[in-house]
N, C-alpha and C. Protein backbone atom coordinates (compact mmCIF):
# COMPACT_ATOMS: atom_id res chain seq x y z
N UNK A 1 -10.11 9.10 -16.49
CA UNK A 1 -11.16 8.15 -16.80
C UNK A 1 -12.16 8.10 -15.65
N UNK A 2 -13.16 7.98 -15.95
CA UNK A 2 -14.37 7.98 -15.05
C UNK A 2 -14.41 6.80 -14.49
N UNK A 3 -15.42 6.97 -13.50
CA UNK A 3 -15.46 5.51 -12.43
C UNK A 3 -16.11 4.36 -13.15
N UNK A 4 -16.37 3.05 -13.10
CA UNK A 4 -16.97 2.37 -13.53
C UNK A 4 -18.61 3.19 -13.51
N UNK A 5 -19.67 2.38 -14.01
CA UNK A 5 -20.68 2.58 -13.69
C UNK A 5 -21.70 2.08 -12.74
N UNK A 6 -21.08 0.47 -12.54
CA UNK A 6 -21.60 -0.34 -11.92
C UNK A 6 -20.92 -0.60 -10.74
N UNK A 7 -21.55 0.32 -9.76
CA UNK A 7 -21.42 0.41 -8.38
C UNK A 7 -21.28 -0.98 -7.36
N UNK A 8 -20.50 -1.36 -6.86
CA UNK A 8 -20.31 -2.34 -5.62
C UNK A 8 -21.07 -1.75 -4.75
N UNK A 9 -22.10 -2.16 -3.70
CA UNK A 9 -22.05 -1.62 -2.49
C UNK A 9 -21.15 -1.43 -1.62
N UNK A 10 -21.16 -0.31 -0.38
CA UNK A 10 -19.94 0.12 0.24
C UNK A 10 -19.87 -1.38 1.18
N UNK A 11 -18.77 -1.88 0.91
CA UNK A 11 -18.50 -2.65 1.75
C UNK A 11 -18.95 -4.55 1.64
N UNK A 12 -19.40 -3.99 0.36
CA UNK A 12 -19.58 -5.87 -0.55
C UNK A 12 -18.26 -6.50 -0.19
N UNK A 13 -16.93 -6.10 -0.50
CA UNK A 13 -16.07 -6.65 -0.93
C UNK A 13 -15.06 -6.65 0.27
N UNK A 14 -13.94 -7.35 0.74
CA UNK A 14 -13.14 -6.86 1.65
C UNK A 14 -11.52 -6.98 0.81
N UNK A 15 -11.88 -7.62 -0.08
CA UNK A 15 -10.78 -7.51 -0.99
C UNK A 15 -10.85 -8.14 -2.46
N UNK A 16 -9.86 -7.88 -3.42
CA UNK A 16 -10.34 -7.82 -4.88
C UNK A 16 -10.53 -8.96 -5.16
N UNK A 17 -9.93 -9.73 -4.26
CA UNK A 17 -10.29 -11.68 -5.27
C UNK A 17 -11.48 -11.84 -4.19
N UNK A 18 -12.23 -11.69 -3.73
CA UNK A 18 -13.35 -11.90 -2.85
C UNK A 18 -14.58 -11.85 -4.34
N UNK A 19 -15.23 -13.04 -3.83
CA UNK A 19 -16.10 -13.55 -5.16
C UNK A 19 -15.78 -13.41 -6.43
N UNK A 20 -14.08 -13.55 -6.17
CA UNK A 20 -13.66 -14.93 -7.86
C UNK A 20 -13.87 -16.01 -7.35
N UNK A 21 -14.45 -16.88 -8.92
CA UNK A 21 -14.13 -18.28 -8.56
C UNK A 21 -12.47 -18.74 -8.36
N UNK A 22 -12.75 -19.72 -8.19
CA UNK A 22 -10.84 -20.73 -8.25
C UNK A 22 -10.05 -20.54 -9.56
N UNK A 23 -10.90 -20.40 -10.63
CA UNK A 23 -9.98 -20.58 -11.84
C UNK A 23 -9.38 -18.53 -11.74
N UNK A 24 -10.45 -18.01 -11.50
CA UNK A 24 -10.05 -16.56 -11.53
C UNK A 24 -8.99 -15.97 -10.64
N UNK A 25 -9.05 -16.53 -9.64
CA UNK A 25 -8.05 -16.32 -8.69
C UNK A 25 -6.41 -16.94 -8.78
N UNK A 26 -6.53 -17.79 -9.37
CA UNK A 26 -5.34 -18.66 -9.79
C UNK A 26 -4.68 -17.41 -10.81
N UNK A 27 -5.22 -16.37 -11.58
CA UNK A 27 -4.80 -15.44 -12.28
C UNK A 27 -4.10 -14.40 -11.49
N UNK A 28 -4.49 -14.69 -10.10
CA UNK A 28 -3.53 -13.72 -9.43
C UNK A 28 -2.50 -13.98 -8.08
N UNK A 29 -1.43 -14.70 -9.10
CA UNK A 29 -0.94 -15.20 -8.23
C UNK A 29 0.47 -14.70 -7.33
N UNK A 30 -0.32 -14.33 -5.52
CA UNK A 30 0.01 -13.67 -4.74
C UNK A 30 1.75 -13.84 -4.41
N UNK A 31 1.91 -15.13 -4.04
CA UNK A 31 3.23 -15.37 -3.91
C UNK A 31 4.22 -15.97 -4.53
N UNK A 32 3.80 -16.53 -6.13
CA UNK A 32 5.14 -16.66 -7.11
C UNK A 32 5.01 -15.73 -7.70
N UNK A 33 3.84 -14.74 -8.57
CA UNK A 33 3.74 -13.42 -8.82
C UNK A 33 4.21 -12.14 -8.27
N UNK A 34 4.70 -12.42 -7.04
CA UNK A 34 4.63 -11.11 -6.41
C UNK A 34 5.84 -11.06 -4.95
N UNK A 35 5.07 -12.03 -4.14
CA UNK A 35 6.59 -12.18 -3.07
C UNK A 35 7.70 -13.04 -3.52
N UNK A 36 7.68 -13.52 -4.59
CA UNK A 36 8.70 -14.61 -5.30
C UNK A 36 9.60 -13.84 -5.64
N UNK A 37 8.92 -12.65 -6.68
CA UNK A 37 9.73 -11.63 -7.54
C UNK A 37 10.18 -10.33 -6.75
N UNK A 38 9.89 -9.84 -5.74
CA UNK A 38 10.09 -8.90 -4.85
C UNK A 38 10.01 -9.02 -3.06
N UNK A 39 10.44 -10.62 -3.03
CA UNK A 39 10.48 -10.49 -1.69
C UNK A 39 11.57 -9.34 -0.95
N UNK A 40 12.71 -9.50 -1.43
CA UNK A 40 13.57 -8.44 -0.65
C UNK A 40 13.16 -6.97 -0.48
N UNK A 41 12.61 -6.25 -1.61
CA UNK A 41 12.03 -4.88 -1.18
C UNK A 41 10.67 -4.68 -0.54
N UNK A 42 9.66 -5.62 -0.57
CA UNK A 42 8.32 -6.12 0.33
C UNK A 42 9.19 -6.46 1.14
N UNK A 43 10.05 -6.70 2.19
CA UNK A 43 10.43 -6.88 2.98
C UNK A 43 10.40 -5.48 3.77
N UNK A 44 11.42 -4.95 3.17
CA UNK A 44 12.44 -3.23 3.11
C UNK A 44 10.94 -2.38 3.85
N UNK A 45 9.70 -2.78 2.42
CA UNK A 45 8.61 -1.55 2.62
C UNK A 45 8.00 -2.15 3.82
N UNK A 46 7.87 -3.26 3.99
CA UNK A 46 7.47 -3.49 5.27
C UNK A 46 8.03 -2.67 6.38
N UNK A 47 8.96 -2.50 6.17
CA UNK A 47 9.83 -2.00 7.85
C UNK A 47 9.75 -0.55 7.56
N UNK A 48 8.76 -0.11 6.40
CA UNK A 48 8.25 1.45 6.54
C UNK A 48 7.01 1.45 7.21
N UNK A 49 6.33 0.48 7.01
CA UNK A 49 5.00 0.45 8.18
C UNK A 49 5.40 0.32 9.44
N UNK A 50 6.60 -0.33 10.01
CA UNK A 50 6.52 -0.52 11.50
C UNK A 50 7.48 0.60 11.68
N UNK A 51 8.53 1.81 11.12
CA UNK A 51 8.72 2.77 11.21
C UNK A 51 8.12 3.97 11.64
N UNK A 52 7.27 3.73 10.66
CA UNK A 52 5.87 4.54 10.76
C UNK A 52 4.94 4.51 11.80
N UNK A 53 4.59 3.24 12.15
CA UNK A 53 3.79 3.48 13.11
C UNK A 53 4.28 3.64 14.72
N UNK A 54 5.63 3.39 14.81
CA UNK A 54 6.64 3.63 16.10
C UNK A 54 6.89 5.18 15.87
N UNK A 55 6.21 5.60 14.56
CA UNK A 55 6.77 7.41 14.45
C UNK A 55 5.43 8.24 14.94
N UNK A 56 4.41 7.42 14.23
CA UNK A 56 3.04 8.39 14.02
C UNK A 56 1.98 8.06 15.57
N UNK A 57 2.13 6.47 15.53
CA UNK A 57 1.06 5.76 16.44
C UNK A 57 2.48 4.98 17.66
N UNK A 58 3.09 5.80 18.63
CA UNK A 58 4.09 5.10 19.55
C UNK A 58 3.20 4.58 20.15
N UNK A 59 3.27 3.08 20.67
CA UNK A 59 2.73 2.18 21.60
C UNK A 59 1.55 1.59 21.09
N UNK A 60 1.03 1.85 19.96
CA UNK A 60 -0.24 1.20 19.53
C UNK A 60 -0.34 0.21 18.75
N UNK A 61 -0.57 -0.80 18.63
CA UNK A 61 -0.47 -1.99 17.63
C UNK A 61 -0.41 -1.35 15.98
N UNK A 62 0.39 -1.92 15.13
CA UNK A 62 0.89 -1.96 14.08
C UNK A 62 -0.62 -1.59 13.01
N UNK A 63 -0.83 -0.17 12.98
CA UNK A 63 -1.85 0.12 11.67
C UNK A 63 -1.46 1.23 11.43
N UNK A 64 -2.54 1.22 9.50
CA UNK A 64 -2.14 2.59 8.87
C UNK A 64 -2.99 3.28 9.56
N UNK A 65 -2.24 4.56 10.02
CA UNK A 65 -3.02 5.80 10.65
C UNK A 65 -3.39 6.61 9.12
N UNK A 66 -4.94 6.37 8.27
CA UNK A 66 -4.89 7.00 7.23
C UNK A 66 -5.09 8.79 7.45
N UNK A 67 -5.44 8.73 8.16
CA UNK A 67 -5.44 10.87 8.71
C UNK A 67 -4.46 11.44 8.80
N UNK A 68 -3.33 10.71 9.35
CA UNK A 68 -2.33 11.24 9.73
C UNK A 68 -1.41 11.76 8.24
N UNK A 69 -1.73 11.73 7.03
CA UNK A 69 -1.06 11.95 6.09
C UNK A 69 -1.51 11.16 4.53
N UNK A 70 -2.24 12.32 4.21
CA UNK A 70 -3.05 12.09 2.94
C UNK A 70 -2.24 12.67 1.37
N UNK A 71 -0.96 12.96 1.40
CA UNK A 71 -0.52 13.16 0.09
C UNK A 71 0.11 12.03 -0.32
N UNK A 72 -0.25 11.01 -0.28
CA UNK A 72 0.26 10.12 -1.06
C UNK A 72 1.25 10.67 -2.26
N UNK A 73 0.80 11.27 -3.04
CA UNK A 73 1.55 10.98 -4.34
C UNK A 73 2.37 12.20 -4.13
N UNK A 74 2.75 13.31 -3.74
CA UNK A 74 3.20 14.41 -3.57
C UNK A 74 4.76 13.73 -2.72
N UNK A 75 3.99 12.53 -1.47
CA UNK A 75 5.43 12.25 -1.08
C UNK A 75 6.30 11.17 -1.68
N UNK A 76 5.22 10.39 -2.22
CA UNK A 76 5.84 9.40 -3.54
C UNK A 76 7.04 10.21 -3.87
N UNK A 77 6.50 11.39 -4.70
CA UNK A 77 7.64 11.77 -5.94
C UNK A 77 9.41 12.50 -5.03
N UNK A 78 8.61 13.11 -3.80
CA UNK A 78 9.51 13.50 -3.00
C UNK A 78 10.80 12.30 -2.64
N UNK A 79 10.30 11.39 -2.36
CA UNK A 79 10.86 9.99 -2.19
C UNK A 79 11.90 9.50 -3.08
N UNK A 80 11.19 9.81 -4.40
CA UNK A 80 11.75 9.10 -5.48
C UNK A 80 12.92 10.25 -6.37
N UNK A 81 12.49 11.85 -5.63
CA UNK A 81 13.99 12.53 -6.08
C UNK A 81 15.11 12.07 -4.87
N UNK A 82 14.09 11.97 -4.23
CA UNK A 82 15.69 11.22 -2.56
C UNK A 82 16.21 10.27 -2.93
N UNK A 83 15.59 8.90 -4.03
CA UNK A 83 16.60 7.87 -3.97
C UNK A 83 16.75 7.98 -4.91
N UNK A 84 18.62 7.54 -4.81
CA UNK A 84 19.52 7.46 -6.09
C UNK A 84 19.62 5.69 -6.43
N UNK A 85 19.57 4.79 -6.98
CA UNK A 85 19.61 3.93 -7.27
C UNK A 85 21.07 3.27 -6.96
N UNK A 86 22.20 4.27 -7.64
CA UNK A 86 23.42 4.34 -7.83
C UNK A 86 24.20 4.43 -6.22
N UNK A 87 23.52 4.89 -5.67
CA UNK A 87 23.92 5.69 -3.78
C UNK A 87 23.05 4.49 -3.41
N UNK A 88 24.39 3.53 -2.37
CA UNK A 88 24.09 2.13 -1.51
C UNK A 88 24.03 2.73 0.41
N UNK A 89 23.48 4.14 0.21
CA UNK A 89 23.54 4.63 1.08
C UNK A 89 22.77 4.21 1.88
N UNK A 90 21.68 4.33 3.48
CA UNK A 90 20.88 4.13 3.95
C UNK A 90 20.10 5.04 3.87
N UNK A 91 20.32 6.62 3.78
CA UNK A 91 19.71 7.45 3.13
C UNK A 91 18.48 7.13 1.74
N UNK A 92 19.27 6.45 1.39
CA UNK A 92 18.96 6.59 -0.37
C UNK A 92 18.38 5.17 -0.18
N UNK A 93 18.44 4.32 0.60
CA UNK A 93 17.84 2.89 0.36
C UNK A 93 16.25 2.96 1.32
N UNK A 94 16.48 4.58 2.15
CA UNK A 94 15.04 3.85 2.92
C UNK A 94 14.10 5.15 2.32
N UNK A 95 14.56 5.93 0.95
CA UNK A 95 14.23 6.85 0.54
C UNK A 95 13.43 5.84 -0.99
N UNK A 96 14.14 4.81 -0.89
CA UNK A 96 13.58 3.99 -2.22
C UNK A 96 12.24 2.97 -1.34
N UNK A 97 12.22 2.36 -0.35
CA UNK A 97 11.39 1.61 0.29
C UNK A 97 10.11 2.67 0.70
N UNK A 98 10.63 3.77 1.56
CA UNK A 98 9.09 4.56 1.82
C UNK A 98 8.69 4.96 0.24
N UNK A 99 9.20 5.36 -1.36
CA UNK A 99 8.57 5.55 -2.34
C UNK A 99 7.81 4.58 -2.78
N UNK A 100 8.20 2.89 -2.60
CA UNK A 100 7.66 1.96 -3.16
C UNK A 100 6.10 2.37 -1.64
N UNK A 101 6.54 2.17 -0.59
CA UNK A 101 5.57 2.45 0.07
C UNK A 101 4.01 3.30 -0.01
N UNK A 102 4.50 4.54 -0.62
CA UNK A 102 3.43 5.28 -1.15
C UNK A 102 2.88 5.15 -2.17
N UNK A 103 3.40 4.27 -2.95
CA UNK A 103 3.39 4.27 -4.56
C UNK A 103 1.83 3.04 -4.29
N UNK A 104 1.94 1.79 -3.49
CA UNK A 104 1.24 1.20 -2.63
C UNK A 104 -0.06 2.01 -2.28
N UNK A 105 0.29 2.90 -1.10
CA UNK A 105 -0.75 3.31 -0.18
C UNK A 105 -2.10 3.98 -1.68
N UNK A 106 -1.09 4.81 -2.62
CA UNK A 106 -1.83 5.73 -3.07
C UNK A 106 -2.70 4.45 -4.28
N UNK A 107 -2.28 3.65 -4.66
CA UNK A 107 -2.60 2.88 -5.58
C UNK A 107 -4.02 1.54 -4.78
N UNK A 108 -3.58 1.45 -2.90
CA UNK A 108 -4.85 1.02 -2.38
C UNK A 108 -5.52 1.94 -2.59
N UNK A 109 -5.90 2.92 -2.29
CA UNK A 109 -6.82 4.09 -1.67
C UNK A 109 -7.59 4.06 -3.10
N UNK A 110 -7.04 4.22 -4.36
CA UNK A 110 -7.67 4.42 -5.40
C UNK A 110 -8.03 2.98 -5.80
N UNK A 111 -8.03 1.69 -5.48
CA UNK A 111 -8.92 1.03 -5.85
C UNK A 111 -9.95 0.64 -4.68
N UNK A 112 -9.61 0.94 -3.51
CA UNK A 112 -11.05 1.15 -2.17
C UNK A 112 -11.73 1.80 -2.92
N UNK A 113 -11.85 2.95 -3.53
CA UNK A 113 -12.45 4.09 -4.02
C UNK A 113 -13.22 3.39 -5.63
N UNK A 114 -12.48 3.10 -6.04
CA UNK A 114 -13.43 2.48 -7.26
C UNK A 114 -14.06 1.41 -7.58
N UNK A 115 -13.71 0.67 -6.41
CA UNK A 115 -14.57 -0.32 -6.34
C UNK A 115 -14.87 -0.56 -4.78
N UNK A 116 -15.20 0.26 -3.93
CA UNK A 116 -15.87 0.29 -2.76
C UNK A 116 -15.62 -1.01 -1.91
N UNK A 117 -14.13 -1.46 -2.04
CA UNK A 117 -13.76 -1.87 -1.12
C UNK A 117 -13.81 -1.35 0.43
N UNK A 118 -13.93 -2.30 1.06
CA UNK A 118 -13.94 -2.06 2.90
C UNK A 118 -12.06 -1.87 3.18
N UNK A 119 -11.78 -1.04 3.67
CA UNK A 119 -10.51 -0.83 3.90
C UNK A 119 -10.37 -1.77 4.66
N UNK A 120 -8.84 -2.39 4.51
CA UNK A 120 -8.33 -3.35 5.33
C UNK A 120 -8.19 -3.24 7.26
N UNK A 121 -8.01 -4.44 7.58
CA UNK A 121 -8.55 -4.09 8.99
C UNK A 121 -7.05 -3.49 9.53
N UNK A 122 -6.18 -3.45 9.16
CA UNK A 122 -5.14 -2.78 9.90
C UNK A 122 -4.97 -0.59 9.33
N UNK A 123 -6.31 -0.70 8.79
CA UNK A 123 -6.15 0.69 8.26
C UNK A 123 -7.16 1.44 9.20
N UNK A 124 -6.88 2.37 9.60
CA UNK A 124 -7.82 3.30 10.32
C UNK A 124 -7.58 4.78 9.37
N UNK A 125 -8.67 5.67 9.79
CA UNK A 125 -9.12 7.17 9.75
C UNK A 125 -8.55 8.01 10.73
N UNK A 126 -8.11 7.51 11.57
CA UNK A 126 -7.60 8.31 12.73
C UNK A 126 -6.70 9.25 12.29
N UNK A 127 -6.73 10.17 13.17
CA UNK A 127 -5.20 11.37 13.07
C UNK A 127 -4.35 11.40 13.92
């Protein structure tokens, strides 16, 4: 499917409820919607960002290094033949958290992109 037509300027927005009103925003609701129903694995994927950045960025405050690794979806799927659901392994449990992780990264990147969101401030370009 093609992009919208009606272009945001780069950098109108810094995020998607940014100029809803109150009633519109109430439609998206962040923490009985979302950390209510998945706090324990938003937890898990969390501790793939500070993994990550003690792997990619040692000593630098806590951001996505976006250069450092642009296949999102290639390592998604890689991820998701590593975890077994069934296997309470640690293998297999931080093989299910980095998939939810990418599944994330690749799903920001494509709405920055279609609606010309300003990437979040903990995201950089760097390599």
């Amino acid at each position: 499917m093609k992009k919208p037509t009606k272009k945001l300027s780069r950098g109108a927005f810094s995020h998607l409820l940014e100029g809803m009103d109150a009633a519109t925003r109430k439609r998206y609701p962040l923490a009985e919607g979302l950390f209510d129903y998945f706090s324990n694995a938003l937890v898990r994927v969390s501790h793939v960002s500070w993994v990550g950045n003690e792997q990619h960025n040692p000593g630098q405050p806590l951001h996505w290094a976006r250069g450092k690794s642009k296949d999102q979806r290639d390592c998604a799927l890689r991820h998701f033949v590593e975890f077994d659901p069934t296997d309470f392994s640690p293998e297999s449990e931080e093989a299910g958290a980095a998939l939810c992780w990418r599944v994330l990264a690749a799903y920001e990147l494509f709405l920055e992109e279609k609606y010309n969101i300003t990437p979040p401030k903990n995201a950089r370009s760097d390599d």
